[in-house]
PDB file of N, CA and C in Angstrom:
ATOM      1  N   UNK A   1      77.602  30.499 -30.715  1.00  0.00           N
ATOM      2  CA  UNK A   1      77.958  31.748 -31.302  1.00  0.00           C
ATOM      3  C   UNK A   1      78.610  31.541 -32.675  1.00  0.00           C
ATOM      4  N   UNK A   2      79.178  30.248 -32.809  1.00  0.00           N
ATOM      5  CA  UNK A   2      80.382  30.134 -34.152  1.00  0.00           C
ATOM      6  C   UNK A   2      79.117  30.302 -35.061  1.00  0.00           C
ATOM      7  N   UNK A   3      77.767  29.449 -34.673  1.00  0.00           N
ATOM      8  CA  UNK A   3      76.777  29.706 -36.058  1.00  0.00           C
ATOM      9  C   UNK A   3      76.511  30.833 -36.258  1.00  0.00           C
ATOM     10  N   UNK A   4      76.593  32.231 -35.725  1.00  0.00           N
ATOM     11  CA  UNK A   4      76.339  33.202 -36.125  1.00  0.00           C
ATOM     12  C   UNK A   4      77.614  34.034 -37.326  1.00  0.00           C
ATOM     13  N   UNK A   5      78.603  33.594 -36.091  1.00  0.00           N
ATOM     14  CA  UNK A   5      79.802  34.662 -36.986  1.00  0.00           C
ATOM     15  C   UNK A   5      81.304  33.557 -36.705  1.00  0.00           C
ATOM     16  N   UNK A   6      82.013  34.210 -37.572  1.00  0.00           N
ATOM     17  CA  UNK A   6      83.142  33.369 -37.735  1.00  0.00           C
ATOM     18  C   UNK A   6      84.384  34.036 -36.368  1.00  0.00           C
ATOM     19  N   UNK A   7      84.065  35.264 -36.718  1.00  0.00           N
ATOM     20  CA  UNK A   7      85.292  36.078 -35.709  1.00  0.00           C
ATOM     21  C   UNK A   7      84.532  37.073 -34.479  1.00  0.00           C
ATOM     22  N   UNK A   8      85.090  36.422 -33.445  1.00  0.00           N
ATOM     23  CA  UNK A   8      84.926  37.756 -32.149  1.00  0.00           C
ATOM     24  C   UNK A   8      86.330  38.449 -31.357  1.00  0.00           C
ATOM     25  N   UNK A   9      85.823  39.573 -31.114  1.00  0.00           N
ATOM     26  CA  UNK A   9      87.056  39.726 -30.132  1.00  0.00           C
ATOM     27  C   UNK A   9      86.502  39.840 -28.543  1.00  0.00           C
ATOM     28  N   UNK A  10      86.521  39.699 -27.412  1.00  0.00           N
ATOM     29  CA  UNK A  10      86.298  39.846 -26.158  1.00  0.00           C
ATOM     30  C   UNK A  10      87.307  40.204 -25.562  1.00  0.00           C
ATOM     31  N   UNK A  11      86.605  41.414 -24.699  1.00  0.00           N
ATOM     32  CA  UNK A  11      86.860  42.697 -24.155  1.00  0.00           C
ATOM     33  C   UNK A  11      86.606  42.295 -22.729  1.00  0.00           C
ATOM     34  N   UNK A  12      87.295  42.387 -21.846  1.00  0.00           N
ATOM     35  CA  UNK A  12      86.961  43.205 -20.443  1.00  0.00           C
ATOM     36  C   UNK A  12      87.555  44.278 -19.567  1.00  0.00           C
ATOM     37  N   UNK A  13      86.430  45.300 -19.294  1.00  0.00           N
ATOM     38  CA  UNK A  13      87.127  46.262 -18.273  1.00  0.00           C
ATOM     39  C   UNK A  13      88.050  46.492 -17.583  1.00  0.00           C
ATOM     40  N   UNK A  14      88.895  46.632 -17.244  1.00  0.00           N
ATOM     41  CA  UNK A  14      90.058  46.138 -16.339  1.00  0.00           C
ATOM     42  C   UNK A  14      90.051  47.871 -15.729  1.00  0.00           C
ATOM     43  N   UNK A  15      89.934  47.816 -14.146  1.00  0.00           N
ATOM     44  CA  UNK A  15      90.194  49.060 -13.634  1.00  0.00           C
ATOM     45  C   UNK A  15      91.808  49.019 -13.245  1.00  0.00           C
ATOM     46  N   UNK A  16      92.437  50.823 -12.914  1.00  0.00           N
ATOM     47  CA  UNK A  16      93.472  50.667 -12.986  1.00  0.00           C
ATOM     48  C   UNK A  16      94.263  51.305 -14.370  1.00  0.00           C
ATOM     49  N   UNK A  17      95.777  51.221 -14.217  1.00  0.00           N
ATOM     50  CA  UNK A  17      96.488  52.206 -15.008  1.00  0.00           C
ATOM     51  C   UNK A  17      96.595  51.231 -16.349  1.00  0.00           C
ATOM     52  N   UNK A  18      96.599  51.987 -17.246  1.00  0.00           N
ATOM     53  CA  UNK A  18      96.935  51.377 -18.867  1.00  0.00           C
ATOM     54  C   UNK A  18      98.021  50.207 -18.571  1.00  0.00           C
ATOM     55  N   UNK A  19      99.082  49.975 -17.731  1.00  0.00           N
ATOM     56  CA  UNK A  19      99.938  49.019 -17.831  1.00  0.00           C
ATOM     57  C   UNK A  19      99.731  48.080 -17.023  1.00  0.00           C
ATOM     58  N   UNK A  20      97.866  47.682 -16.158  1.00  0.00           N
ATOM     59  CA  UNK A  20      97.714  46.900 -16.131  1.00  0.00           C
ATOM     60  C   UNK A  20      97.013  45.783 -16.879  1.00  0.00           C
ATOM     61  N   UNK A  21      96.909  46.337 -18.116  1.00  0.00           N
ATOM     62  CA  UNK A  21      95.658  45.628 -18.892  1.00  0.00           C
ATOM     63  C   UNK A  21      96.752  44.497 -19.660  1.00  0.00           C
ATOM     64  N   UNK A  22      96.334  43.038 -19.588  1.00  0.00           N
ATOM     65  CA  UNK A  22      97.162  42.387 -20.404  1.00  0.00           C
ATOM     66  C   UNK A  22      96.220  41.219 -21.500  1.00  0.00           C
ATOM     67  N   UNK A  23      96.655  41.418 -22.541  1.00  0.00           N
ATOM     68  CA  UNK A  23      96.157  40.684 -23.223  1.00  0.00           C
ATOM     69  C   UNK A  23      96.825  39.203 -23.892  1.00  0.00           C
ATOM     70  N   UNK A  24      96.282  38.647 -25.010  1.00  0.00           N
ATOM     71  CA  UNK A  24      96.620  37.641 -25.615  1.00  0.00           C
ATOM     72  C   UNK A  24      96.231  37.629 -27.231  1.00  0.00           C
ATOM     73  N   UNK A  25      96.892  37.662 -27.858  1.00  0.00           N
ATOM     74  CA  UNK A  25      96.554  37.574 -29.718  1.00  0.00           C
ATOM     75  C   UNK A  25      96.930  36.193 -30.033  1.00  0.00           C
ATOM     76  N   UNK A  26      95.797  36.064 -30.580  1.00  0.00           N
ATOM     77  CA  UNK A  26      96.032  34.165 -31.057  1.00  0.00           C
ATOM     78  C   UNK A  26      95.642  34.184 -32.497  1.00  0.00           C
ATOM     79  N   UNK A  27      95.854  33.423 -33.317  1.00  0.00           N
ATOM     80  CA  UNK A  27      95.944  33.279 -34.519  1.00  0.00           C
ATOM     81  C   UNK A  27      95.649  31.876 -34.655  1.00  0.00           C
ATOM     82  N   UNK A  28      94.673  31.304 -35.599  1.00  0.00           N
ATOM     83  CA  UNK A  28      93.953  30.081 -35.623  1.00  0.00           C
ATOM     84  C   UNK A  28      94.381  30.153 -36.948  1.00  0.00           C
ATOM     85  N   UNK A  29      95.295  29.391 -37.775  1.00  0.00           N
ATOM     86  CA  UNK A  29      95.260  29.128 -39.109  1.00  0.00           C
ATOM     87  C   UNK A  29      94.280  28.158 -40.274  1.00  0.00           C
ATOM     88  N   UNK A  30      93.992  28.240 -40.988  1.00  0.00           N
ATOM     89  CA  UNK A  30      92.853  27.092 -41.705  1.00  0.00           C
ATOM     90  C   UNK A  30      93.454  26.148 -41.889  1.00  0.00           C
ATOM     91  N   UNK A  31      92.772  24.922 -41.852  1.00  0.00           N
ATOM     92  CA  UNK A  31      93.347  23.651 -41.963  1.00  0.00           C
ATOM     93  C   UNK A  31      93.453  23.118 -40.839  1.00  0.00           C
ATOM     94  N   UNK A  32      93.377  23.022 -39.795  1.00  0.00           N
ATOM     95  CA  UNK A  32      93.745  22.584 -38.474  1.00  0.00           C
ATOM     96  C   UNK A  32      95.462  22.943 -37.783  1.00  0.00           C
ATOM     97  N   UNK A  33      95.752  23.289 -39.184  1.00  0.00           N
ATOM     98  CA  UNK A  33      97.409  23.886 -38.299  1.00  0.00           C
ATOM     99  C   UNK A  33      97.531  24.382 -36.626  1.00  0.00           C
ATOM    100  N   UNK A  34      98.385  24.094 -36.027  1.00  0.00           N
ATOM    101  CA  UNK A  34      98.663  24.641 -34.447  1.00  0.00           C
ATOM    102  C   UNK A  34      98.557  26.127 -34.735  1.00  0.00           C
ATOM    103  N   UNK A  35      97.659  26.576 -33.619  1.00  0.00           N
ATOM    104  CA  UNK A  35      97.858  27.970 -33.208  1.00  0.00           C
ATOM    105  C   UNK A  35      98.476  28.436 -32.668  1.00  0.00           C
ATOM    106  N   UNK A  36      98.637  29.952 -33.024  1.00  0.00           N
ATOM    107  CA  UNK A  36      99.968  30.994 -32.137  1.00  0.00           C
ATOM    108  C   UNK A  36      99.602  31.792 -31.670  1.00  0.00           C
ATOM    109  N   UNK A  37     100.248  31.909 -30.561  1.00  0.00           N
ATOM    110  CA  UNK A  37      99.777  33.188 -29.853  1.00  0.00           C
ATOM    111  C   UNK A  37     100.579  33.546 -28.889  1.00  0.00           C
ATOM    112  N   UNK A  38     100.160  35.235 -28.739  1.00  0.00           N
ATOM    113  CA  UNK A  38     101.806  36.490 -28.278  1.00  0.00           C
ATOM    114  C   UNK A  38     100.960  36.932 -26.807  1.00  0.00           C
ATOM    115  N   UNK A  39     101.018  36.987 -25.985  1.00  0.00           N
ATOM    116  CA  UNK A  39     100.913  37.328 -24.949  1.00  0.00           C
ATOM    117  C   UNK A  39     101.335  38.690 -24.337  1.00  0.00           C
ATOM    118  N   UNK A  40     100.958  39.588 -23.972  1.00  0.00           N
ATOM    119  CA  UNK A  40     101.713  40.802 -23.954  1.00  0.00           C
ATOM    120  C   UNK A  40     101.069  41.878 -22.833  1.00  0.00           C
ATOM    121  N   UNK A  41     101.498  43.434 -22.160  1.00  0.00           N
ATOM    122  CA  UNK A  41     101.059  43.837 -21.349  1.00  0.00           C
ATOM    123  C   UNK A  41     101.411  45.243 -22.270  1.00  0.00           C
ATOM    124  N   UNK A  42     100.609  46.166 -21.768  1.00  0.00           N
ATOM    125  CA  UNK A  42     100.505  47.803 -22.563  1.00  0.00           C
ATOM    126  C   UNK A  42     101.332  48.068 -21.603  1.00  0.00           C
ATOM    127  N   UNK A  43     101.790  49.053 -22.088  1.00  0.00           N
ATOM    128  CA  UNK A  43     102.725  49.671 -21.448  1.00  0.00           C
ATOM    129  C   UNK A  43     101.883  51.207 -21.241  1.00  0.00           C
ATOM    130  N   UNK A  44     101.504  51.948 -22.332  1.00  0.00           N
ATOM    131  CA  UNK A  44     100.310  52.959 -22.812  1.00  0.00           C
ATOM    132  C   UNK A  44      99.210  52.765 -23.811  1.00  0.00           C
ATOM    133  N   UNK A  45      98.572  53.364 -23.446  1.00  0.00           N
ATOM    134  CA  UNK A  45      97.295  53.474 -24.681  1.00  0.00           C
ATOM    135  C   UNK A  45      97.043  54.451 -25.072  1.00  0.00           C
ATOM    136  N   UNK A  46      96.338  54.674 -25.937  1.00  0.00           N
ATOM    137  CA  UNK A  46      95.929  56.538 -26.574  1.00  0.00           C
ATOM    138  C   UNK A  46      94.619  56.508 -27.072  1.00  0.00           C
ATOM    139  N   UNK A  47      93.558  56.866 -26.678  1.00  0.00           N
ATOM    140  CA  UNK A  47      93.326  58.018 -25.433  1.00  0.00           C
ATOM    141  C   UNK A  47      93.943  56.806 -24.747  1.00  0.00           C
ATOM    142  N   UNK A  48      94.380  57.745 -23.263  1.00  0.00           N
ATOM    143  CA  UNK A  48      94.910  57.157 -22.105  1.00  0.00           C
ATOM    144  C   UNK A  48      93.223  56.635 -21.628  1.00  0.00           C
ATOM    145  N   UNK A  49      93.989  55.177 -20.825  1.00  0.00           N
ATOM    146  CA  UNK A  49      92.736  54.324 -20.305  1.00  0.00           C
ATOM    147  C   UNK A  49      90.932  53.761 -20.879  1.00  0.00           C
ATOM    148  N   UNK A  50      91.431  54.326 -22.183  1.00  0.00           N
ATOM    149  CA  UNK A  50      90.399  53.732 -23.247  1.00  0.00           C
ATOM    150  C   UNK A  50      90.780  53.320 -24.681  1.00  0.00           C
ATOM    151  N   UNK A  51      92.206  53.596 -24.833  1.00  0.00           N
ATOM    152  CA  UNK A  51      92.757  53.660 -26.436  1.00  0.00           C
ATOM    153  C   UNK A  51      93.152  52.436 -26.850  1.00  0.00           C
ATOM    154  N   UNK A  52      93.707  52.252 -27.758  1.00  0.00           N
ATOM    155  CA  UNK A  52      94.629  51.028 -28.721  1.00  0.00           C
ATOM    156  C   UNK A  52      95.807  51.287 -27.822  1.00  0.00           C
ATOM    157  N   UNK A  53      96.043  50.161 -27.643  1.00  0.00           N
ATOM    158  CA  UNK A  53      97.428  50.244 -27.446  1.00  0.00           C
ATOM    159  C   UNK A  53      98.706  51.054 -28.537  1.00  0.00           C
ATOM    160  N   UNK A  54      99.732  51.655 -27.428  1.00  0.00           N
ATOM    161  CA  UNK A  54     100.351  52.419 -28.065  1.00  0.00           C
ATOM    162  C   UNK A  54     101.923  51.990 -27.982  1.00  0.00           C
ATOM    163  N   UNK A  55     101.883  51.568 -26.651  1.00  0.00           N
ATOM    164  CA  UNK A  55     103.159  50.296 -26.685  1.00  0.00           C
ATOM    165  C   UNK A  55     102.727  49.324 -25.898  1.00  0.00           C
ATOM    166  N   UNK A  56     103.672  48.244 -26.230  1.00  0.00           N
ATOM    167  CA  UNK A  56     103.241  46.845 -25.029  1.00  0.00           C
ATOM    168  C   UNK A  56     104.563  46.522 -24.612  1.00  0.00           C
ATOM    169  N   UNK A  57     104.555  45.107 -24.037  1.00  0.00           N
ATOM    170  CA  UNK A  57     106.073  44.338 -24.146  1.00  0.00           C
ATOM    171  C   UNK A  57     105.501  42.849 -23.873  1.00  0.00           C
ATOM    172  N   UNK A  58     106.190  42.149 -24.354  1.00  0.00           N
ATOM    173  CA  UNK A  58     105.832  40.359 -24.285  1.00  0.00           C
ATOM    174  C   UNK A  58     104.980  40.199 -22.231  1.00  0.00           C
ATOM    175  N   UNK A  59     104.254  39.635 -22.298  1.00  0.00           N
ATOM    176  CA  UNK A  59     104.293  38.985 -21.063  1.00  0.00           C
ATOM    177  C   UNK A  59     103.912  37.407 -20.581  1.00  0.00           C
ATOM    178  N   UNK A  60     104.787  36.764 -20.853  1.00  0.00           N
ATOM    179  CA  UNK A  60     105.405  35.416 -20.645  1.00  0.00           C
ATOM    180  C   UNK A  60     104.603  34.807 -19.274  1.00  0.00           C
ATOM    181  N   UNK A  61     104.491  35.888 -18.262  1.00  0.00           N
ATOM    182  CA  UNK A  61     103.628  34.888 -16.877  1.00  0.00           C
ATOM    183  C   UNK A  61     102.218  35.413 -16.614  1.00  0.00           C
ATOM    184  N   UNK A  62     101.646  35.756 -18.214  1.00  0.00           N
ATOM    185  CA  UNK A  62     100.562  35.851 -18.249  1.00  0.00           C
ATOM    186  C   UNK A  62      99.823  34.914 -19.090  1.00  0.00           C
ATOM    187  N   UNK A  63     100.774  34.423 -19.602  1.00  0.00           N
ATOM    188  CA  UNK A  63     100.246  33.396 -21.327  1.00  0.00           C
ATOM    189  C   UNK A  63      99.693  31.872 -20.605  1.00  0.00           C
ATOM    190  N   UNK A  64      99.601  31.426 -19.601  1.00  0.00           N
ATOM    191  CA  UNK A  64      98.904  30.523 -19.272  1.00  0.00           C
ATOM    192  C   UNK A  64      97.273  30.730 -18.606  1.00  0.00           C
ATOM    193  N   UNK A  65      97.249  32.074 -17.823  1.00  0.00           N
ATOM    194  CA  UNK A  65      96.008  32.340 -17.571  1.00  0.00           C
ATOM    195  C   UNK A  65      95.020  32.504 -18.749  1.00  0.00           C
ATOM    196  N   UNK A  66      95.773  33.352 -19.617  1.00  0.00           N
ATOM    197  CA  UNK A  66      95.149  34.114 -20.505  1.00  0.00           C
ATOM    198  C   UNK A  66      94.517  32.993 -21.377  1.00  0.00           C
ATOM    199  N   UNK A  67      95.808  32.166 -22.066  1.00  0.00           N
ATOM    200  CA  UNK A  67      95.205  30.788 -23.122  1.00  0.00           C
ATOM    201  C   UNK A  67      94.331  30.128 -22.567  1.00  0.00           C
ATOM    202  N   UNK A  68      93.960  29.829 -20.907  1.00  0.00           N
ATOM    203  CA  UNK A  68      93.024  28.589 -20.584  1.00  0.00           C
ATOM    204  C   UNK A  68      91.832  29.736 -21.189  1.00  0.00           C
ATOM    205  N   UNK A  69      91.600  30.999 -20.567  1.00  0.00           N
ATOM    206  CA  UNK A  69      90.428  31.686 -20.957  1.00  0.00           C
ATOM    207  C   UNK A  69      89.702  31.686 -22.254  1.00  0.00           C
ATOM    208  N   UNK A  70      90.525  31.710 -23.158  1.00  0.00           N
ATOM    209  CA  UNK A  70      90.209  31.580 -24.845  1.00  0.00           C
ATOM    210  C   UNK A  70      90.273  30.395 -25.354  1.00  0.00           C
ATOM    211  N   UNK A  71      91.020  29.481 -24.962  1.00  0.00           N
ATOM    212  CA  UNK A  71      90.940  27.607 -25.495  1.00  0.00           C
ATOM    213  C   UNK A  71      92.541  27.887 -26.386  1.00  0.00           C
ATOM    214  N   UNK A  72      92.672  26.490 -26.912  1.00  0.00           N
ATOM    215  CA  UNK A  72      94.015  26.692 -27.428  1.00  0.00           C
ATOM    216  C   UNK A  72      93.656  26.361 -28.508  1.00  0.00           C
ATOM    217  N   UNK A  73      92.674  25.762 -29.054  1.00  0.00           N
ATOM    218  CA  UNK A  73      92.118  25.138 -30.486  1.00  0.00           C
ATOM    219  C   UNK A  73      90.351  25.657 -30.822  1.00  0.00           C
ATOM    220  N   UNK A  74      90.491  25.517 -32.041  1.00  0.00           N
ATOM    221  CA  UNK A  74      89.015  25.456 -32.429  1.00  0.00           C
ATOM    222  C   UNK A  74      88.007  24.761 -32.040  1.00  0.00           C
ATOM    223  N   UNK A  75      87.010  25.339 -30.937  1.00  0.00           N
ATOM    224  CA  UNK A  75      86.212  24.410 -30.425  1.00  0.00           C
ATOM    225  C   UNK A  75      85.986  24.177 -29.003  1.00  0.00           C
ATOM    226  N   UNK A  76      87.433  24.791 -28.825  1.00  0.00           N
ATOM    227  CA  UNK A  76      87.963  24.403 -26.973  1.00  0.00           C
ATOM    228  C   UNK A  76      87.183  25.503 -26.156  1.00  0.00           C
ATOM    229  N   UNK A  77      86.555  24.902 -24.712  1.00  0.00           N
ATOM    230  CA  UNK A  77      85.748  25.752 -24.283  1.00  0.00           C
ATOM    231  C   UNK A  77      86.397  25.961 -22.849  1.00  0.00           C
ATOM    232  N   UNK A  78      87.676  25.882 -22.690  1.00  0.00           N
ATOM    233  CA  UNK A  78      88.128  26.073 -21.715  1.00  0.00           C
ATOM    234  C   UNK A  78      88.420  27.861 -21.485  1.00  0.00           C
TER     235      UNK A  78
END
């Protein structure tokens, strides 16, 4: 996929109330620098159950599931 495009985002459905959906934002800097990334759970969305998030809060015992899913580096197919 990287030969096509540089950036994706991946999405999945999650049934259930807006404050179960939890995500992960990672940030890959150029150069090989270590990546960062915030881990977090909605609290609401807008529209309700299809929107942007409208609030979240950190979620700390989600950030290990979430990182194996996405890799921790450029390349990583874990």
């Amino acid at each position: 996929m990287r030969n096509v495009v540089n950036e994706i985002i991946v999405q999945e459905w999650i049934e259930g109330a807006d404050s179960d959906v939890y995500f992960c934002l990672k940030y890959r800097p150029p150069g090989g620098s270590q990546s960062i990334s915030f881990t977090g759970r909605k609290i609401c969305q807008w529209p309700i159950q299809v929107g942007g998030t409208a609030s979240c809060m950190p979620a700390p015992e989600a950030a290990a599931e979430l990182t194996a899913l996405i890799g921790n580096e450029p390349g990583a197919t874990s």
